[in-house]
Protein backbone atom coordinates (compact mmCIF):
# COMPACT_ATOMS: atom_id res chain seq x y z
CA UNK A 1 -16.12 13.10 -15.34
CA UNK A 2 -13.44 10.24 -13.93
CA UNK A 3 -12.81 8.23 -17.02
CA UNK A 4 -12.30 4.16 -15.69
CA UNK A 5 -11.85 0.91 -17.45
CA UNK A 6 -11.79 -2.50 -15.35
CA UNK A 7 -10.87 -6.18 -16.63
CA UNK A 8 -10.39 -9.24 -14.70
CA UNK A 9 -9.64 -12.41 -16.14
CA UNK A 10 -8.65 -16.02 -14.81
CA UNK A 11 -5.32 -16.45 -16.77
CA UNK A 12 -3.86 -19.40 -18.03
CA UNK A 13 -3.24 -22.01 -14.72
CA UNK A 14 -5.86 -20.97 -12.41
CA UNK A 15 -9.31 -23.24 -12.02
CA UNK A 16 -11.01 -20.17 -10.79
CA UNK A 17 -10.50 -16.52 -10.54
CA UNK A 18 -9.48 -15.40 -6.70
CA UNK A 19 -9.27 -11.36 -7.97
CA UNK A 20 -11.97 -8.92 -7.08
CA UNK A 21 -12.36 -5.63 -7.75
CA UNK A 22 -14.96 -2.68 -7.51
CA UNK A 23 -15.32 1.10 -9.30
CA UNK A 24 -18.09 3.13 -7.72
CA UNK A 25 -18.57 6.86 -8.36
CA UNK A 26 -21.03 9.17 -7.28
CA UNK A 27 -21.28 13.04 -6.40
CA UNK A 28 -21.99 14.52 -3.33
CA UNK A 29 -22.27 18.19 -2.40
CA UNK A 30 -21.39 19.33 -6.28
CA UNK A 31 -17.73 16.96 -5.37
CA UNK A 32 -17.19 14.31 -7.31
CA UNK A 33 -16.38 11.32 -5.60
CA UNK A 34 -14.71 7.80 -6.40
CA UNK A 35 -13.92 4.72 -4.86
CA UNK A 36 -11.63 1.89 -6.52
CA UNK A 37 -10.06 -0.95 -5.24
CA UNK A 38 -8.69 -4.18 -6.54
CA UNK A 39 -7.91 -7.25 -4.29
CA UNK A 40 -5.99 -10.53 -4.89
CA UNK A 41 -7.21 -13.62 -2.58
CA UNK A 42 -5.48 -16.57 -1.45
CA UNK A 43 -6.07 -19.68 0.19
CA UNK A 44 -6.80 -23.47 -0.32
CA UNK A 45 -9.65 -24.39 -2.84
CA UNK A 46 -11.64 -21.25 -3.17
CA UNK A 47 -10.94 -19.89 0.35
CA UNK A 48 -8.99 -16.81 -1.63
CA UNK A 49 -12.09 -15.77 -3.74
CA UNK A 50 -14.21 -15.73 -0.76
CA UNK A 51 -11.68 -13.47 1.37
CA UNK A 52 -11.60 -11.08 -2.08
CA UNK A 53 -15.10 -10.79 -2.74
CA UNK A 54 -16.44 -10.33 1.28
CA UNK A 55 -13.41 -7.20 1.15
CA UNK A 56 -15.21 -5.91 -2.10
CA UNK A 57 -18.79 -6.23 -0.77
CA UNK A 58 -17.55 -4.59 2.69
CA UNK A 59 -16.70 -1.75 0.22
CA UNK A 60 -19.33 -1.80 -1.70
CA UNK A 61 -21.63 -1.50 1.50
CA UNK A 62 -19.22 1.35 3.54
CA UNK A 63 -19.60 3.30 0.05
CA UNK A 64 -23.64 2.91 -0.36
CA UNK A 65 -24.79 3.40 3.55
CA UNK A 66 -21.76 4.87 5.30
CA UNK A 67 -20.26 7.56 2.81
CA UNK A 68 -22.76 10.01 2.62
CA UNK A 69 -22.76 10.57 6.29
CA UNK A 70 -19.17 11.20 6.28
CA UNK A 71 -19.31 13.24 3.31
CA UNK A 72 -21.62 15.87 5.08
CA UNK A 73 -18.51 16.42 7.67
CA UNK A 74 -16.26 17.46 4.60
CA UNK A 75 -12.84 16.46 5.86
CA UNK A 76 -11.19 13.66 4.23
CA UNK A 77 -8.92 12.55 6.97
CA UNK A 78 -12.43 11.68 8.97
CA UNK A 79 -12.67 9.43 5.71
CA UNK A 80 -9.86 7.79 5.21
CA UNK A 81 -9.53 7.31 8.96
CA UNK A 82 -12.87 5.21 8.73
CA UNK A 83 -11.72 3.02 5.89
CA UNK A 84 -8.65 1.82 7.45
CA UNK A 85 -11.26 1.19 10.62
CA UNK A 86 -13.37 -0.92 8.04
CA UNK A 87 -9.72 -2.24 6.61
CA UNK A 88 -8.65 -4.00 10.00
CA UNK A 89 -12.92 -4.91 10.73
CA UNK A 90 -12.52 -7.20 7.86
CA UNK A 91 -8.99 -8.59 8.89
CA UNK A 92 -10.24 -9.49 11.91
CA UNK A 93 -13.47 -11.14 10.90
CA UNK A 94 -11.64 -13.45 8.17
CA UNK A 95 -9.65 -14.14 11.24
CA UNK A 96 -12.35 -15.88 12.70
CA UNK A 97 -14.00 -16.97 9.63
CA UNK A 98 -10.65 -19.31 8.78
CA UNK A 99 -10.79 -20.22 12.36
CA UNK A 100 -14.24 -21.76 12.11
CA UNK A 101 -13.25 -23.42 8.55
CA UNK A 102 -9.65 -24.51 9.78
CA UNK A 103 -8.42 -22.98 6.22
CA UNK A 104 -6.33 -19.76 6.50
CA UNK A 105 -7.73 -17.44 3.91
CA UNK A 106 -6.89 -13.68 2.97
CA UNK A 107 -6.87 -11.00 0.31
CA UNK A 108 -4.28 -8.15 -0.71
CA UNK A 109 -6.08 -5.19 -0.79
CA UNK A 110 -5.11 -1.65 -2.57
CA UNK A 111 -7.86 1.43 -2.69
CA UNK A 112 -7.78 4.82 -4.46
CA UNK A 113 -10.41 7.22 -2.78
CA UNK A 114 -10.84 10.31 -4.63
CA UNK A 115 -13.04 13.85 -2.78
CA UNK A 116 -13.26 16.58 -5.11
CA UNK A 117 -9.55 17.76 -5.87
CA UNK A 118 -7.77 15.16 -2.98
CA UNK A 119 -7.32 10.97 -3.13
CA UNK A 120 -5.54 8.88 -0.95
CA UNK A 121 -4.56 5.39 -1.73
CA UNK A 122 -4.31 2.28 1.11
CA UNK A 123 -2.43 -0.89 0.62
CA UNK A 124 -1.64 -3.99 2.62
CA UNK A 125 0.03 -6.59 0.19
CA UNK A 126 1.16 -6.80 -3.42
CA UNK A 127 -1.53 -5.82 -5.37
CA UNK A 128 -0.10 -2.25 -6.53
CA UNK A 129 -1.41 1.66 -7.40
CA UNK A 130 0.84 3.61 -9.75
CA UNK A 131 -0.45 6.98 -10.28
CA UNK A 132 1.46 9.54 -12.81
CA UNK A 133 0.96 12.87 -13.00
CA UNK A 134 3.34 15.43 -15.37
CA UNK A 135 5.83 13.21 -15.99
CA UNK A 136 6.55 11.83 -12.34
CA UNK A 137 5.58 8.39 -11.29
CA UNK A 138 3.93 6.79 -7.97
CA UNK A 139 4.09 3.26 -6.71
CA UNK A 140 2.70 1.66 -3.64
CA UNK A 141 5.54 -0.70 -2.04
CA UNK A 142 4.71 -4.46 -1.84
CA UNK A 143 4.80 -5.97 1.58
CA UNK A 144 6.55 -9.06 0.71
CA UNK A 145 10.08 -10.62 1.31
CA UNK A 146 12.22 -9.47 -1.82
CA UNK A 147 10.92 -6.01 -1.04
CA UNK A 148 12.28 -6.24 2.10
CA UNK A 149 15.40 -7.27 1.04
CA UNK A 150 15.60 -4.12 -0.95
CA UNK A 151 15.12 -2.29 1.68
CA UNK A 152 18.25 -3.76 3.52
CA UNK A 153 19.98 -2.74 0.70
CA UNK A 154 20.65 -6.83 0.07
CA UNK A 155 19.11 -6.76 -3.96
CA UNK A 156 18.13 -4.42 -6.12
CA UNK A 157 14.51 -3.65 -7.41
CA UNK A 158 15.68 -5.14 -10.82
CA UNK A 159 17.14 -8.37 -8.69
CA UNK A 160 13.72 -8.86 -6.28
CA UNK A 161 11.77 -8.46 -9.62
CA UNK A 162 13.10 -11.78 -10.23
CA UNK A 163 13.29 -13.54 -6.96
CA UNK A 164 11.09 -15.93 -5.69
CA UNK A 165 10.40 -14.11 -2.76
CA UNK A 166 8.77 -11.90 -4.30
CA UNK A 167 5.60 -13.95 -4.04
CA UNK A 168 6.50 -14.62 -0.63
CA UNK A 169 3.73 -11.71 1.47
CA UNK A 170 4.93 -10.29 5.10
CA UNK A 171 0.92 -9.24 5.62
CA UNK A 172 -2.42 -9.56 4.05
CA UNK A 173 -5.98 -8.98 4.78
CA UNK A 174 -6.87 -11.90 6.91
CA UNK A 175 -4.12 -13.63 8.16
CA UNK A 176 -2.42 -11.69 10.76
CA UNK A 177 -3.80 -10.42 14.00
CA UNK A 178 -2.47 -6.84 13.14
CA UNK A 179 -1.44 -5.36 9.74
CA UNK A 180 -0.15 -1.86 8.64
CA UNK A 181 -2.28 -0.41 5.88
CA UNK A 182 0.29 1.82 4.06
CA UNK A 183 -1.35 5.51 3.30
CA UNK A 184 -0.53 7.79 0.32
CA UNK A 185 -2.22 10.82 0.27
CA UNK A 186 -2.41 14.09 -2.99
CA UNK A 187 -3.73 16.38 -4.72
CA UNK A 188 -5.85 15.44 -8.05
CA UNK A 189 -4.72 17.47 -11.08
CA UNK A 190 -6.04 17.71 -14.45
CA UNK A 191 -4.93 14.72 -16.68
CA UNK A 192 -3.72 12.59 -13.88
CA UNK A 193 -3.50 8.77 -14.17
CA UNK A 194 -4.30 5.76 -11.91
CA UNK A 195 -3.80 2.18 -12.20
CA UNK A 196 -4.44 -0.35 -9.71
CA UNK A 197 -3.54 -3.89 -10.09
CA UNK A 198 -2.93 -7.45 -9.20
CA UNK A 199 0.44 -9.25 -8.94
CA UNK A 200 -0.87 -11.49 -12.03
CA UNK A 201 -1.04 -7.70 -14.14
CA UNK A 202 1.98 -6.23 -13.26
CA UNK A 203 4.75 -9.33 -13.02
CA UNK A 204 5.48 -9.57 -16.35
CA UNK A 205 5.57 -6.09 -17.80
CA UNK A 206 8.25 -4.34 -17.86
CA UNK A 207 8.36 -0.69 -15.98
CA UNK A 208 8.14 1.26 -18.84
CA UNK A 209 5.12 -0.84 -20.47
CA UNK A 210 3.11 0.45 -17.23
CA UNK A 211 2.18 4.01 -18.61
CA UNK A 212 -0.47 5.43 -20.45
CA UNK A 213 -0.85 8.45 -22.84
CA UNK A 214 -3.77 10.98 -23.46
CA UNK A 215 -6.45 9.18 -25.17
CA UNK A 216 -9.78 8.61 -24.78
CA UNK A 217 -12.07 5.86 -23.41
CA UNK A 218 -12.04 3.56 -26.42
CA UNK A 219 -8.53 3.63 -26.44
CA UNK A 220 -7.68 2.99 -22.36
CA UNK A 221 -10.02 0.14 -23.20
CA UNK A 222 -7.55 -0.82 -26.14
CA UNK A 223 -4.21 -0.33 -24.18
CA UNK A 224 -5.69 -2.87 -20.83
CA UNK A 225 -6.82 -5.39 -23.46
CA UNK A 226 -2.74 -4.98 -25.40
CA UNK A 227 -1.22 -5.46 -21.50
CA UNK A 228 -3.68 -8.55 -20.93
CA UNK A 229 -2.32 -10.12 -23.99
CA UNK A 230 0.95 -9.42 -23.52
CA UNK A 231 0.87 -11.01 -19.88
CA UNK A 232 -0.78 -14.24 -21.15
CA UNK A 233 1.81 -14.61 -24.14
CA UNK A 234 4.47 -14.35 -21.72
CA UNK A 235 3.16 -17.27 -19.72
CA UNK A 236 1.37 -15.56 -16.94
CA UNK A 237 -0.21 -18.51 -14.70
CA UNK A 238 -1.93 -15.97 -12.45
CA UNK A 239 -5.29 -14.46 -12.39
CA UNK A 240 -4.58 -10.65 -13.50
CA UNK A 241 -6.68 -7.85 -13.06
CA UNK A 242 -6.35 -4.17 -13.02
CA UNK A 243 -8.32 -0.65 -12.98
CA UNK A 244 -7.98 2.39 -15.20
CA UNK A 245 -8.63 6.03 -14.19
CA UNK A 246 -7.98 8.99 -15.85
CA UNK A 247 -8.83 12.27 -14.40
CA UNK A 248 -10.14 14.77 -17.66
C-alpha cells in the first residue's frame, strides 16, 4: 500500500491559512489507485482560501462520483484527459465567481494521479511535485516570472531562487481566461518518492534538503515535521504545506 503523510500549517505572518490539499486512495479492479493534490490560494481577505478549497472539493467530488466510471474504460489518457477538463471547469467558474464579488481570486494547483503501475502529474502555478526514483530527480516548472527569465537564459536557477519575481505568477487557477496545465506522465516503480508542495514549503530549503530516504511511516512523519521547522526558523511568512508518498 501507497505510504502518505500530509501537513498544512498557517506559518508565521498569515491571519489565515489560504493552502488546501487532499489524499484520497482507493482500489478499483484489483489497481490501486491515488489521487493527491495540493493548492496555494490567493486573493484579498479570504478570497484565496475559498478559490483553494472549491479546487479541492471539485476533486474530492470528480474522485467519489466520476472515477469509477472512468476506471471501468482502463486507459489512463481517458483520465487524465478528464481532469484537465475539470482543471479549466473550475478556472472558468472562479472566473465568474470574482466577477460577481469584484475580488479577483485564484489557486495554484499541482496533482499526482497514480493507476496501478502509471501516474501523471498536472500543474498550473508554483506549487511544485518532485518525484525521485533511483537516484534521478523530477520537478514540475513554476509558471512565474523569474522562471521565465531562466528560460531566456537571462538568470540562473540559483539567481531566480532569489529574485523577487519569483513570487510574481504568469497563470493560476482562476484568473485568466485560458491557462496551460503542464502534464508529466511515468511509470511507478518500487520505492519511488513523491512530494507535492506549496511555495511557503519549498522557498527556503535548500535543493538538497528536498529528499527523502527509505524509512517507514513514523519516520516520513518525522522528516515533514524537521522541514516545517526548519522553514519557520528561517522566517518563512507563508502558509506551507506539502504531501508525502512513498510507493513500497
Amino acid at each position: 500500500m501507497i505510504q502518505t503523510i500530509e501537513m498544512t500549517d498557517i506559518g508565521n505572518g498569515r491571519p489565515s491559512n489560504q493552502d488546501a490539499y487532499l489524499i484520497k486512495k482507493g482500489k478499483h479492479e484489483g489497481k490501486q489507485c491515488l489521487l493527491a493534490a495540493v493548492c496555494d490560494g490567493m486573493g484579498g481577505l479570504r478570497r484565496g482560501e475559498i478559490a483553494s478549497r472549491y479546487i479541492i472539493e471539485l476533486l474530492k467530488q470528480w474522485f467519489d462520483e466520476v472515477l469509477p466510471g472512468l476506471i471501468r474504460k482502463k486507459k489512463i489518457d481517458r483520465i487524465q484527459k478528464d481532469l484537465i477538463g475539470l482543471i479549466k471547469k473550475s478556472n472558468d467558474n472562479l472566473l465568474l465567481m470574482s466577477e460577481d464579488t469584484d475580488e479577483t481570486m485564484g489557486s495554484t494547483l499541482t496533482l499526482l494521479f497514480v493507476l496501478g503501475e502509471q501516474f501523471f502529474v498536472l500543474n498550473v502555478g508554483d506549487s511544485r511535485a518532485y518525484w525521485f526514483e533511483q537516484g534521478r530527480k523530477y520537478v514540475t516548472t513554476d509558471h512565474t516570472l523569474a522562471q521565465l527569465e531562466v528560460k531566456a537564459g537571462h538568470m540562473t536557477r540559483e539567481q531566480a531562487r532569489r529574485d523577487p519575481r519569483r513570487h510574481i505568477l504568469i497563470q493560476c487557477v482562476g484568473v485568466t481566461k485560458d491557462i496551460k496545465i503542464d502534464c508529466y506522465r511515468g511509470r511507478i516503480e518500487p520505492g519511488m518518492e513523491f512530494l507535492l508542495c506549496t511555495d511557503g514549503f519549498y522557498g527556503r530549503l535548500e535543493e538538497e534538503e528536498i529528499y527523502h530516504v527509505d524509512s517507514d511511516q513514523n519516520e516520513m512523519r518525522m522528516w515533514v515535521e524537521d522541514c516545517f521547522r526548519k522553514v519557520k526558523e528561517r522566517g518563512e511568512l507563508d502558509n506551507l504545506s506539502c504531501i508525502l508518498i512513498k510507493v513500497p
